[in-house]
Protein backbone atom coordinates (compact mmCIF):
# COMPACT_ATOMS: atom_id res chain seq x y z
CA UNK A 1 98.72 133.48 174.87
CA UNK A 2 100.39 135.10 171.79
CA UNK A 3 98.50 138.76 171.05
CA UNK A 4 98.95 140.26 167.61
CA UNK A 5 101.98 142.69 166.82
CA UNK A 6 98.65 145.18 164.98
CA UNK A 7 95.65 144.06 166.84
CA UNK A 8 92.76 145.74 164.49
CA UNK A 9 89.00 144.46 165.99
CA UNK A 10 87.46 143.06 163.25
CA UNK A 11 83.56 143.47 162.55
CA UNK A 12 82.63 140.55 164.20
CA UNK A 13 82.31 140.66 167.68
CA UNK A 14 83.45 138.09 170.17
CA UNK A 15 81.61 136.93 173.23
CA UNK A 16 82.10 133.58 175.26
CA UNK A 17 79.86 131.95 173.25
CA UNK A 18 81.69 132.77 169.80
CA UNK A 19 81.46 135.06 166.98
CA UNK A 20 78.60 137.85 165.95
CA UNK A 21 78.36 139.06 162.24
CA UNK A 22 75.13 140.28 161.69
CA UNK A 23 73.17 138.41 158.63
CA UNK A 24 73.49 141.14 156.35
CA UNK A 25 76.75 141.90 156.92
CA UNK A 26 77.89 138.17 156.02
CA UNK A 27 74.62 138.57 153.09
CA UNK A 28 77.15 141.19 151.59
CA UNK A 29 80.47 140.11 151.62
CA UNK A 30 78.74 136.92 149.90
CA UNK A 31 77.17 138.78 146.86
CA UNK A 32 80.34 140.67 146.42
CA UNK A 33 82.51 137.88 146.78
CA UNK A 34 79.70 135.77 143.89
CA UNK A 35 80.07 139.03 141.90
CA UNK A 36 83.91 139.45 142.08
CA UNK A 37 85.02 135.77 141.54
CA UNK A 38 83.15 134.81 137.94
CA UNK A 39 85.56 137.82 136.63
CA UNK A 40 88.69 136.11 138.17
CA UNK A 41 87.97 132.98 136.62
CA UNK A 42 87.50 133.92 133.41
CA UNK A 43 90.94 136.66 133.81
CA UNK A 44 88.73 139.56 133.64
CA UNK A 45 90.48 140.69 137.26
CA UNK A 46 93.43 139.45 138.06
CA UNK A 47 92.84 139.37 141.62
CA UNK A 48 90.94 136.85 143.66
CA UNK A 49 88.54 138.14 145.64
CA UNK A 50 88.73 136.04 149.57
CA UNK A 51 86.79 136.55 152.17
CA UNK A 52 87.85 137.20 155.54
CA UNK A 53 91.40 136.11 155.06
CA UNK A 54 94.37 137.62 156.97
CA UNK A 55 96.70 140.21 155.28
CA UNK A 56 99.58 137.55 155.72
CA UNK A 57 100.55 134.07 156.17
CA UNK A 58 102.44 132.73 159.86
CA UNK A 59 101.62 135.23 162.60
CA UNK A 60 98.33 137.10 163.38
CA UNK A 61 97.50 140.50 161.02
CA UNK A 62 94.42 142.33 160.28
CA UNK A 63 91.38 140.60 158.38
CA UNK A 64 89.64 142.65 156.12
CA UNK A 65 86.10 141.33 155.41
CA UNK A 66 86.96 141.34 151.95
CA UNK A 67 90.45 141.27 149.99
CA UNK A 68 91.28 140.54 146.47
CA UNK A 69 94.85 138.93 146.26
CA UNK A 70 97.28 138.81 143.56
CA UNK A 71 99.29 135.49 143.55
CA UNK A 72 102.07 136.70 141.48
CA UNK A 73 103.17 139.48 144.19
CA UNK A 74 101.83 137.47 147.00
CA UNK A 75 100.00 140.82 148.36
CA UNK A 76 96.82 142.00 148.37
CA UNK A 77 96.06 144.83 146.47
CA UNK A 78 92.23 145.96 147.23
CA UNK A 79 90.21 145.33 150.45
CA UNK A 80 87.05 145.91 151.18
CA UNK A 81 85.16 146.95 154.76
CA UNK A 82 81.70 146.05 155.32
CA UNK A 83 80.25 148.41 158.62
CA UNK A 84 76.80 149.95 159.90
CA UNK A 85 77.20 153.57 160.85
CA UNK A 86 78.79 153.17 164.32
CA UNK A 87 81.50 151.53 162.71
CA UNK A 88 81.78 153.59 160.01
CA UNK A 89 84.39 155.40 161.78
CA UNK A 90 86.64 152.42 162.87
CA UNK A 91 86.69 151.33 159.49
CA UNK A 92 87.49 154.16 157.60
CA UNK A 93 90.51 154.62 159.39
CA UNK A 94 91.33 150.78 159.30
CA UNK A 95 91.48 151.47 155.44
CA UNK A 96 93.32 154.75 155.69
CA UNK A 97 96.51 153.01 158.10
CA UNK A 98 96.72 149.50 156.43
CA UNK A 99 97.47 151.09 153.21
CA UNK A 100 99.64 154.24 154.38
CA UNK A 101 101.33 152.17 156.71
CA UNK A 102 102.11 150.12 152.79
CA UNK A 103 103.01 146.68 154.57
CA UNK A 104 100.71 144.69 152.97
CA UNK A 105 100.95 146.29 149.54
CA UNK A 106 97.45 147.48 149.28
CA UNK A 107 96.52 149.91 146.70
CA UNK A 108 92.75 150.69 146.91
CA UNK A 109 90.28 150.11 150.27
CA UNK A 110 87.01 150.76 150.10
CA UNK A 111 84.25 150.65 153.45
CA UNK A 112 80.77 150.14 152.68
CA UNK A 113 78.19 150.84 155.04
CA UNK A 114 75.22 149.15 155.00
CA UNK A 115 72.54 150.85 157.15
CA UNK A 116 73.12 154.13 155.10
CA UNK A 117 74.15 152.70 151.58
CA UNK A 118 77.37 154.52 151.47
CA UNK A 119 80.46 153.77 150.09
CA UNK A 120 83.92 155.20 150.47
CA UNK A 121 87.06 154.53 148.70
CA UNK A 122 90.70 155.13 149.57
CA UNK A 123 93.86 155.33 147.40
CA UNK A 124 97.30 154.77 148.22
CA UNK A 125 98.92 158.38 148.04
CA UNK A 126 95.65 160.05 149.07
CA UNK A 127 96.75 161.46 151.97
CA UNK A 128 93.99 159.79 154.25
CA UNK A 129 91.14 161.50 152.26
CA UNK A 130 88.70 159.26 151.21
CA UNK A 131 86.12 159.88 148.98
CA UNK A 132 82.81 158.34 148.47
CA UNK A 133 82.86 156.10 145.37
CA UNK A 134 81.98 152.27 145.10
CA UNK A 135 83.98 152.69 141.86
CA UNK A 136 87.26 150.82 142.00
CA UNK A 137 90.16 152.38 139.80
CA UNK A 138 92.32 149.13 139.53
CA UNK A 139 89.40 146.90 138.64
CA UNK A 140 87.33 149.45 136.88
CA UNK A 141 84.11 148.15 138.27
CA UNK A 142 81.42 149.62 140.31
CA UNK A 143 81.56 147.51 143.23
CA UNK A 144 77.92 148.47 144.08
CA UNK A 145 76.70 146.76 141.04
CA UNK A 146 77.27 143.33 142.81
CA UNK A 147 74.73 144.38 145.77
CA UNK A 148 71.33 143.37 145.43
């Protein structure tokens, strides 16, 4: 059986009966992904947003719940977390090494947990500070405005 080079646990957890994502955490990466795609269509963001999609294409890498892609580099540039407060932690530092460790080209990560309502964002070249903002810099949205 072939394990991953960077095994990173994903928010789902596995059990022999399959995958468990709780409702809301599946409820949110769908409004943000309905919020986030109109403005790629119409070239108001020039990344598409995807939804659980691995970092790269032909062997196994991390899969943020959320990533918005950019064909013309083949990278993507933002990702996005969705947690509760116990994995707030695992999260925030899933951001933090998947864009210092700059193999995937990401720029901005941002971790949003949804038991507290909290949002934290992360910048390449920020020295593994985050800060807590649901504003995105590259898109210059507020990410929070797609939550209902």
């Amino acid at each position: 059986m072939y394990k991953p080079i960077y095994p990173l646990p994903s928010m789902a957890q596995e059990d022999e009966m399959g995958v468990y994502a709780p409702f809301i955490h599946q409820r949110i990466i769908a409004q943000l992904t309905a919020g986030l795609y109109p403005l790629y269509k119409s070239g108001q963001i020039p990344y598409e947003p995807l939804p659980e999609m691995m970092l790269s294409e032909g062997y196994a890498t991390p899969v943020p719940d959320l990533m918005l892609f950019e064909y013309q580099t083949d990278q993507t540039k933002i990702i996005i977390e969705i947690c509760h407060t116990r994995g707030q932690k695992h999260d925030l530092s899933k951001v933090v090494t998947l864009i210092d460790e700059d193999i995937y080209g990401i720029l901005e990560g941002f971790v949003y947990n949804y038991k507290t309502g909290d949002w934290f964002r992360y910048r390449k070249g920020d020295g593994g500070l985050t800060e807590p903002s649901s504003f995105s810099e590259i898109l210059q949205l507020d990410l929070n405005a797609f939550l209902q």
